[in-house]
Every structure is written in C-alpha cells, then in structure tokens.
Protein backbone atom coordinates (compact mmCIF):
# COMPACT_ATOMS: atom_id res chain seq x y z
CA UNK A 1 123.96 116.38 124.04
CA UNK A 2 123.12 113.56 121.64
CA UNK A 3 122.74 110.46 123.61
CA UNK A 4 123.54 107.90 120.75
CA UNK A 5 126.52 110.36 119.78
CA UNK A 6 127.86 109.72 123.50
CA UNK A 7 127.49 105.95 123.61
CA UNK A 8 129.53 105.56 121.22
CA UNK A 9 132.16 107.88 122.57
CA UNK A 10 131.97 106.07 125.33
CA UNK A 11 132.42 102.54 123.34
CA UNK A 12 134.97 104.05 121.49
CA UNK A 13 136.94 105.02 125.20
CA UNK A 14 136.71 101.73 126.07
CA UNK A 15 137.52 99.82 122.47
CA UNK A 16 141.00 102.67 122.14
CA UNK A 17 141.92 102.34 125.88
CA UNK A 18 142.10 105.76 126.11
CA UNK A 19 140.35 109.24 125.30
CA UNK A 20 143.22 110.41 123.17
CA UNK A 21 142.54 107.62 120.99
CA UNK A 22 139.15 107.37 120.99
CA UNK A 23 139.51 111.47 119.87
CA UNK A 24 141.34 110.27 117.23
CA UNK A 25 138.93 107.47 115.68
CA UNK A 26 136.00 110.10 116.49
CA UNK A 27 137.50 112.85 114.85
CA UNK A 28 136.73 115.38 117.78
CA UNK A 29 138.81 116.71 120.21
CA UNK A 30 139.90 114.96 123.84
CA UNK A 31 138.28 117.63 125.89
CA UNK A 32 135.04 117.09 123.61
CA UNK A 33 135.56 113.21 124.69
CA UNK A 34 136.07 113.61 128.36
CA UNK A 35 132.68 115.90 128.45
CA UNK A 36 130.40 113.58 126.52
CA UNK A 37 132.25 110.41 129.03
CA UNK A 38 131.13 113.10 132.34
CA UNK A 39 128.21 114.00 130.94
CA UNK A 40 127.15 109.91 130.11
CA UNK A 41 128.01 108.93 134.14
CA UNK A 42 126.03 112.14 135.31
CA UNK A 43 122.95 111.10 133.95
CA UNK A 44 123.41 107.62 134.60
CA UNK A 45 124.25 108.30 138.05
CA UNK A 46 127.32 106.09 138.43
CA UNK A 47 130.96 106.07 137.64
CA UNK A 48 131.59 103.67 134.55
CA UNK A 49 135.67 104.35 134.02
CA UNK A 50 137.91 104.05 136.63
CA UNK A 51 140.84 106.74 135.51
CA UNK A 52 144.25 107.34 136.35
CA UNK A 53 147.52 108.36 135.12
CA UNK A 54 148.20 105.05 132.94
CA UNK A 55 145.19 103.38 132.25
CA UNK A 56 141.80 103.04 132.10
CA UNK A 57 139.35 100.33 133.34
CA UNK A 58 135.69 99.64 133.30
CA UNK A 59 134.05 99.57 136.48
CA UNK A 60 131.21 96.81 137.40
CA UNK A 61 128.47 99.49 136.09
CA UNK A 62 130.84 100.14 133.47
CA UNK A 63 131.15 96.76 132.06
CA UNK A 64 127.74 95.54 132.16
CA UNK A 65 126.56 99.02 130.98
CA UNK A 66 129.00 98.46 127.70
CA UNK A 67 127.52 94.90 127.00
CA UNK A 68 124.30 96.01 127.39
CA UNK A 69 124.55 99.64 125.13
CA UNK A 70 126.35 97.67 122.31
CA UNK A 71 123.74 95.27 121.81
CA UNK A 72 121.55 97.83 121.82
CA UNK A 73 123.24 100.27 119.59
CA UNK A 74 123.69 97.08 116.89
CA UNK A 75 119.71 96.48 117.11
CA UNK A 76 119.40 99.92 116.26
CA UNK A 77 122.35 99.72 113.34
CA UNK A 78 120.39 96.76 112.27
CA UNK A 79 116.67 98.33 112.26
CA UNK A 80 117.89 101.52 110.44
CA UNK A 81 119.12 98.99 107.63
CA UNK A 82 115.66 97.17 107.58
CA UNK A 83 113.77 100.08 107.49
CA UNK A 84 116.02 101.94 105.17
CA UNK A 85 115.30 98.97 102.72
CA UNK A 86 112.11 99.71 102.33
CA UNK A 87 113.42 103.08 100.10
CA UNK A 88 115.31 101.09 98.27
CA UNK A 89 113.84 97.01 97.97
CA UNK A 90 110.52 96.48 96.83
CA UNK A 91 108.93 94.73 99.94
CA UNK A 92 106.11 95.14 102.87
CA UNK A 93 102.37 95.59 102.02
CA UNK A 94 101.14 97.43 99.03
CA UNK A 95 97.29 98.57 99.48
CA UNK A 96 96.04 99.26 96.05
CA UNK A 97 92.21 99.75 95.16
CA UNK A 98 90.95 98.93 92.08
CA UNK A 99 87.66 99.72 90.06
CA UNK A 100 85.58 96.56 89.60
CA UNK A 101 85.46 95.94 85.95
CA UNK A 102 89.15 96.76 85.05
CA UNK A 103 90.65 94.94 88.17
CA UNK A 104 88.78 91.73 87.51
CA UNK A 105 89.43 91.58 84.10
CA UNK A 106 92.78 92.87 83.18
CA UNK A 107 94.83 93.58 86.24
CA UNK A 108 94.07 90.97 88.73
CA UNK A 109 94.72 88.60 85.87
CA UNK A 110 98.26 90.10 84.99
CA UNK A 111 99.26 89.85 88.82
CA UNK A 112 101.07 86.60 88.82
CA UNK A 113 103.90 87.81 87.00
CA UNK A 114 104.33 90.62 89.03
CA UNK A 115 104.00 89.25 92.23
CA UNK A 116 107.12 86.80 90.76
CA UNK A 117 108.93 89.22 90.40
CA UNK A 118 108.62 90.99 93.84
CA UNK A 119 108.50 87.57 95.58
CA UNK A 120 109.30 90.29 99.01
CA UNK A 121 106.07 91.86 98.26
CA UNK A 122 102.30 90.98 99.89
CA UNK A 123 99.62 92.84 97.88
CA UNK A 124 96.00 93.63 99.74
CA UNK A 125 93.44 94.41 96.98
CA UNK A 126 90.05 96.30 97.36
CA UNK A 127 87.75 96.10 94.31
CA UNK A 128 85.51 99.09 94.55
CA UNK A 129 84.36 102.32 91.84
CA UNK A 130 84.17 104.49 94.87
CA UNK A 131 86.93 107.12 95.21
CA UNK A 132 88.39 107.11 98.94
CA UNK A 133 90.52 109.04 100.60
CA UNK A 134 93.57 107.36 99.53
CA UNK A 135 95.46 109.15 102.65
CA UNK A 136 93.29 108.22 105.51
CA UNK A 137 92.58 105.12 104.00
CA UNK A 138 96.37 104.30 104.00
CA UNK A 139 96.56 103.20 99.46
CA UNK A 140 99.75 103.03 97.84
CA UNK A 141 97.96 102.60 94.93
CA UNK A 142 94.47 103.04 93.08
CA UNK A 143 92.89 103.14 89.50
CA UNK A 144 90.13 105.34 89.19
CA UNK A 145 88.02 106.41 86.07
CA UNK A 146 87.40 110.19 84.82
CA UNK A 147 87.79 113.60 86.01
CA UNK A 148 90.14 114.31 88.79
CA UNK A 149 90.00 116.89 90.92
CA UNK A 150 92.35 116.40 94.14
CA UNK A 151 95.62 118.06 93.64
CA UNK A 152 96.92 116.65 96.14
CA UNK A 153 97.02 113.25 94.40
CA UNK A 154 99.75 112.39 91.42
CA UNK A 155 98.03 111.00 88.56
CA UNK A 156 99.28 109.31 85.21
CA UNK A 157 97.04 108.15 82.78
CA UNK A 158 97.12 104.37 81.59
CA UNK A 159 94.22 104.57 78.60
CA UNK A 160 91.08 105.82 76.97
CA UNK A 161 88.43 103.61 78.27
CA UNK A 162 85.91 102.90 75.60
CA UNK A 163 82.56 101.61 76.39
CA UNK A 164 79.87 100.17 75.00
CA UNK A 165 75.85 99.93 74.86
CA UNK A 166 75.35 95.85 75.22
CA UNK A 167 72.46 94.00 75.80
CA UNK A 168 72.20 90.06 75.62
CA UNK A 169 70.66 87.78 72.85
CA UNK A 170 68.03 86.89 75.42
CA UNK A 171 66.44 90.92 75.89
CA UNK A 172 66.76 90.72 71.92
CA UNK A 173 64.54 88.03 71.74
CA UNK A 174 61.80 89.80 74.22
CA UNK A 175 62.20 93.12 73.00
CA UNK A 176 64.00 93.57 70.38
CA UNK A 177 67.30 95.66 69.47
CA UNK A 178 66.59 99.37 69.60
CA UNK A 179 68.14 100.82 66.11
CA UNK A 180 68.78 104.35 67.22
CA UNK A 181 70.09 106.38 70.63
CA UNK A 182 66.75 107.79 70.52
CA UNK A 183 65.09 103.82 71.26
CA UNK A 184 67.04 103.78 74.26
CA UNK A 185 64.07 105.94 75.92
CA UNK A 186 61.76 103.01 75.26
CA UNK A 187 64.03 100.21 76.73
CA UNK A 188 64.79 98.81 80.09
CA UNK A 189 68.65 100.42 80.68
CA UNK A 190 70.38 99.36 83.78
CA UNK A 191 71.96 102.36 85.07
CA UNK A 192 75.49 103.16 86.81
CA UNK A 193 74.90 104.80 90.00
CA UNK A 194 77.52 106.31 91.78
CA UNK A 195 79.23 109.99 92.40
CA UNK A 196 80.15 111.67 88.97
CA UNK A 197 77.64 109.86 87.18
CA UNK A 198 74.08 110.31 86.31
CA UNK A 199 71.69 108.48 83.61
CA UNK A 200 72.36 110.51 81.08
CA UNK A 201 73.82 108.55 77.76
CA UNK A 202 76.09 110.00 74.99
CA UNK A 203 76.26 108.71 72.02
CA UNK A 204 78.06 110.42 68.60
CA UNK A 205 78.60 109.12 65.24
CA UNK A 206 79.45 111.66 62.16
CA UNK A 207 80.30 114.59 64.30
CA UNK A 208 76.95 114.66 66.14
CA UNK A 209 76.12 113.91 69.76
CA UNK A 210 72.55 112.75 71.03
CA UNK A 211 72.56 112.83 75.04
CA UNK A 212 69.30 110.62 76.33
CA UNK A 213 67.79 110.00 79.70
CA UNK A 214 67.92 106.41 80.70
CA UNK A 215 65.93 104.79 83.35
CA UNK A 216 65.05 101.28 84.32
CA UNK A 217 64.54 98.68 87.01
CA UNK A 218 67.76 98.14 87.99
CA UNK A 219 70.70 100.83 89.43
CA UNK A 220 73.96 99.65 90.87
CA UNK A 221 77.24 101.19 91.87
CA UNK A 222 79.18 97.74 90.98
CA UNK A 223 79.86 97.28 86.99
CA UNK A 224 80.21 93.65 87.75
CA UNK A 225 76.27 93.83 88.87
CA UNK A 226 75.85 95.77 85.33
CA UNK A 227 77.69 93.12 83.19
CA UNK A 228 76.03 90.13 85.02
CA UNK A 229 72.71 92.11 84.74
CA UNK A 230 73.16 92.00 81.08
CA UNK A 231 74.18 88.84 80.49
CA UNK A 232 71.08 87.50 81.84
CA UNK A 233 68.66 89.78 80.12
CA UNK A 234 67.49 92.32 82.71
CA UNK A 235 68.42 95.55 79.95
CA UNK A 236 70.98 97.30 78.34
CA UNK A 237 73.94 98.78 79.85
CA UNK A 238 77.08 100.79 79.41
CA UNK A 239 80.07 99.11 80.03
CA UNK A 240 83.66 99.23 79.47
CA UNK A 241 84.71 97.65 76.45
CA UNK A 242 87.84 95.36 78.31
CA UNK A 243 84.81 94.32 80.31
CA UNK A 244 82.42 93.02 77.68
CA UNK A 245 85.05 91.41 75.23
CA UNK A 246 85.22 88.12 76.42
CA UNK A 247 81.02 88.01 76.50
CA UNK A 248 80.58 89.51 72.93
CA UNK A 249 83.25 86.95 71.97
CA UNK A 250 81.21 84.08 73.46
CA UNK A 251 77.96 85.40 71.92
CA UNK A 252 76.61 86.36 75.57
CA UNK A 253 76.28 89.75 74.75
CA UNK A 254 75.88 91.87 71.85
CA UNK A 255 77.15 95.60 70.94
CA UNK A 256 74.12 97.45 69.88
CA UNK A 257 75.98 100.54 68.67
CA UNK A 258 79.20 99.21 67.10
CA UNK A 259 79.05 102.76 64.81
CA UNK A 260 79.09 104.68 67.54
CA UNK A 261 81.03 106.32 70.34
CA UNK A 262 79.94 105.99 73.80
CA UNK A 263 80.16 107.81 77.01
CA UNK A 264 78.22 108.56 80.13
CA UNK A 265 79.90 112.22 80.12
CA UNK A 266 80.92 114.95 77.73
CA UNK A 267 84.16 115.16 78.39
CA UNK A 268 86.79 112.24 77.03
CA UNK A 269 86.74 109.38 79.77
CA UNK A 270 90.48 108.24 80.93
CA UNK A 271 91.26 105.76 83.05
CA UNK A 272 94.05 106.73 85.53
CA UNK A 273 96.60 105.34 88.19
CA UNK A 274 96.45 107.88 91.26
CA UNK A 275 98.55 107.38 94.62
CA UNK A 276 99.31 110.04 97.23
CA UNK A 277 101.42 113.06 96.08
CA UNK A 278 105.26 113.21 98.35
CA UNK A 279 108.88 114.09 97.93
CA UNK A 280 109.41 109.95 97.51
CA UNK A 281 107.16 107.18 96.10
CA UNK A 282 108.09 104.01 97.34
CA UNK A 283 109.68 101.48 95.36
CA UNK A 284 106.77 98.91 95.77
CA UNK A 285 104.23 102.08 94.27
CA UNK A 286 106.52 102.67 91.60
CA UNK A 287 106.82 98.94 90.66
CA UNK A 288 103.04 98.49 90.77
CA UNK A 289 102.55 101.75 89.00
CA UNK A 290 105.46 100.93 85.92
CA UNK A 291 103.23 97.32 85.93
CA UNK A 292 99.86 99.15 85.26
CA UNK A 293 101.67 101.22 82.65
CA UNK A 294 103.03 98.37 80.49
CA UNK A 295 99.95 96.25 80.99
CA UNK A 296 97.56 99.06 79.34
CA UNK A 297 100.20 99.77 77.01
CA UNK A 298 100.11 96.08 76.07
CA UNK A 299 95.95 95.86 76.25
C-alpha cells in the first residue's frame, strides 16, 4: 500500500471527522478508507483513532503523529515544487566547456547579457579543446570543433570556422613572408597538437588543394599558446579567424594567405554546440544553447 497515499487518508479522517467523509473528498470508497486507516496503525504499532458509534477522536499517538506527518507531507509538497522548477525556470548550475579560442573571444565576452537575464542561474566554465565525456563529466553544455562521432550526443551547428595562416610583423622581419603553401616547408610553423589533428596544412585557391607537412619548435594543445606564440614571433600558425581579428586589426599579426582557404583537414570544419542526448533538455541548456545560436548568428 502506498504510504504517502495513506497519510493522507488518514489526514483526511481526521480533517472530515469521519471516514464517510473523508471517502468522499478522496474519491474512494469507505471500506478502501478504513483499510488504508488499519493498515497505517498496524505498521505503526499503535492505535491513532479512537472510534465509536458517533465520533471520532485522535488519540495521544494520534495527535502528535498528525502534527508531525503534516509537516512532513508539506516539506515534501514544497520540495516537489522546487525541484519541479528546475523543468520549467532556468536556475541551478550550468557546466558548459568551451574551446579556448572561441570561448575567450566571443562567448565569454557575450556572457553578461545572458547571465542578466537568468539572474537564477550560476554558470561554471572550463576552457579546454579536449573533448570529454560530457556524461561522466556531468556538462550541460560544450562547443567543440569538427567531426563528430558520438551518437549519443545532440549536436547543432553554430558556424563555419574559418582560419587563417598568421605570422607577426616581427618573424617577417627575421625571415621573411613565405609567398606560397609550398614555403611553409621552409618556415618555423607552430603546430596544433591534440586528438583529430595532425601537422598536415590545407590550403586551396582556384579549385586546387596543396596539403604540406609542417613542423617546428613549438606544439601545443591550447590555441591561446598558438596565438600568443605568434604574436611574439616564434612562427606561423593556423588559427581561427574570430581569434586573430582583433591582432590583424592592431597590426600584431598579419594574414599571409588572405587568397586562400585554410584548413587543418579535408573535410569542411564546423564549429558545433553538443550536450548530452535525453527525452528533456533542461531549460538552463536550452537557454545557453538558443544564446550560442544568436551570438554566431550575429558574429
């Protein structure tokens, strides 16, 4: 028998005076009533109604045992609300990774006006261009760059991510500006290291693709360690164009193939929000995910 059902058939006894009322509130029949009321003092142990003909009563067990149950059973109305809101508000903690060069530059700046609008909302950022385990890591929310491959994940895609082959005034001035993909081979190229990738650098203009080798002194899995890198004349590297604009703007850094396109693999890169497939997203992943759509849409 369901224990919260008969608690409150047995608050209902006491609130109607009698079972015959209480059926009636309850919508089930008086013999249903009575069995639920036995079966309540059975397990308990002790008699909480005293009956007869006219009336009933609460005994001592009975009265403290009704204080105590409908405090309880309004802590429990009261969680079910709270944690029903979380369905339906957008509040709690949204974990969302984020790959260096995009968070840093376009949607950690953006965040303010979100997070004014969800003023119920905390938000726990990780900055990282590794892909983990969204589920065991416990992520609402993450923005990851290429392929995908886990079909267990939901995926929408927020843009084409351009990149470009920069290099700052400073390497110019020591080594000059190589004038074709093939020069790259006789530069010093910072390289992307991390799963998916390798040194390989594509480069098409006019229909035709040239794929070279790069190598240099330098490999890192953090494109903030490649843009910095650059900036301060260690080599070339290949970098997301949202990532570079502000340094080509400034004159820090300087796009040495402006004619052509650029990519580390042959198939089109994307740039996609991911979360954890279910039957329900929660309202805080859907309001960070609709933000990350109208932001790139905006970009």
């Amino acid at each position: 028998m369901d224990e919260m059902l008969t608690n409150r058939a047995f608050l209902q006894v006491v609130e109607s005076g009698s079972f015959s009322a209480a059926s009636v509130e309850l919508g089930i029949s008086v013999a249903s009533v009575v069995r639920q009321i036995n079966s309540l003092e059975g397990r308990l142990g002790v008699r909480l109604l005293n009956r007869s003909t006219r009336a009933l009563s609460l005994t001592e067990a009975g009265g403290i045992y009704r204080k105590r149950i409908d405090d309880l059973i309004r802590q429990f109305e009261s969680l079910k609300r709270d944690i029903s809101s979380y369905q339906k508000d957008v509040k709690g903690l949204l974990r969302v990774h984020l790959r260096h060069s995009v968070g840093t530059h376009v949607i950690v700046p953006a965040l303010p006006e979100f997070l004014t609008a969800h003023p119920d909302l905390r938000v726990e950022i990780t900055l990282t261009d590794e892909r983990e385990d969204l589920v065991a890591q416990g992520v609402d929310v993450a923005v990851w760059l290429g392929s995908l491959d886990d079909s267990n994940l939901i995926t929408r895609k927020l843009s084409r991510s351009r990149r470009l082959i920069c290099c700052s005034p400073k390497y110019v001035e020591k080594y000059g500006l190589p004038t074709s993909p093939e020069d790259l081979m006789q530069h010093n190229c910072i390289v992307y290291r991390a799963k998916h990738y390798d040194n390989s650098w594509r480069l098409t203009k006019d229909g035709r693709t040239t794929t070279v080798a790069v190598s240099g002194n330098l490999e890192s899995e953090s494109s903030a360690v490649l843009l910095t890198s650059a900036v301060n004349g260690v080599g070339l590297a290949m970098l997301q164009e949202r990532m570079t604009r502000q340094a080509i703007l400034s004159g820090d850094l300087i796009d040495t193939f402006p004619d052509y396109e650029v990519s580390s693999t042959d198939s089109d890169i994307a740039l996609f929000v991911v979360y954890p497939g279910s039957k329900q997203t929660s309202p805080k992943a859907r309001a960070f995910i609709d933000f990350l759509v109208r932001l790139f849409r905006d970009v």
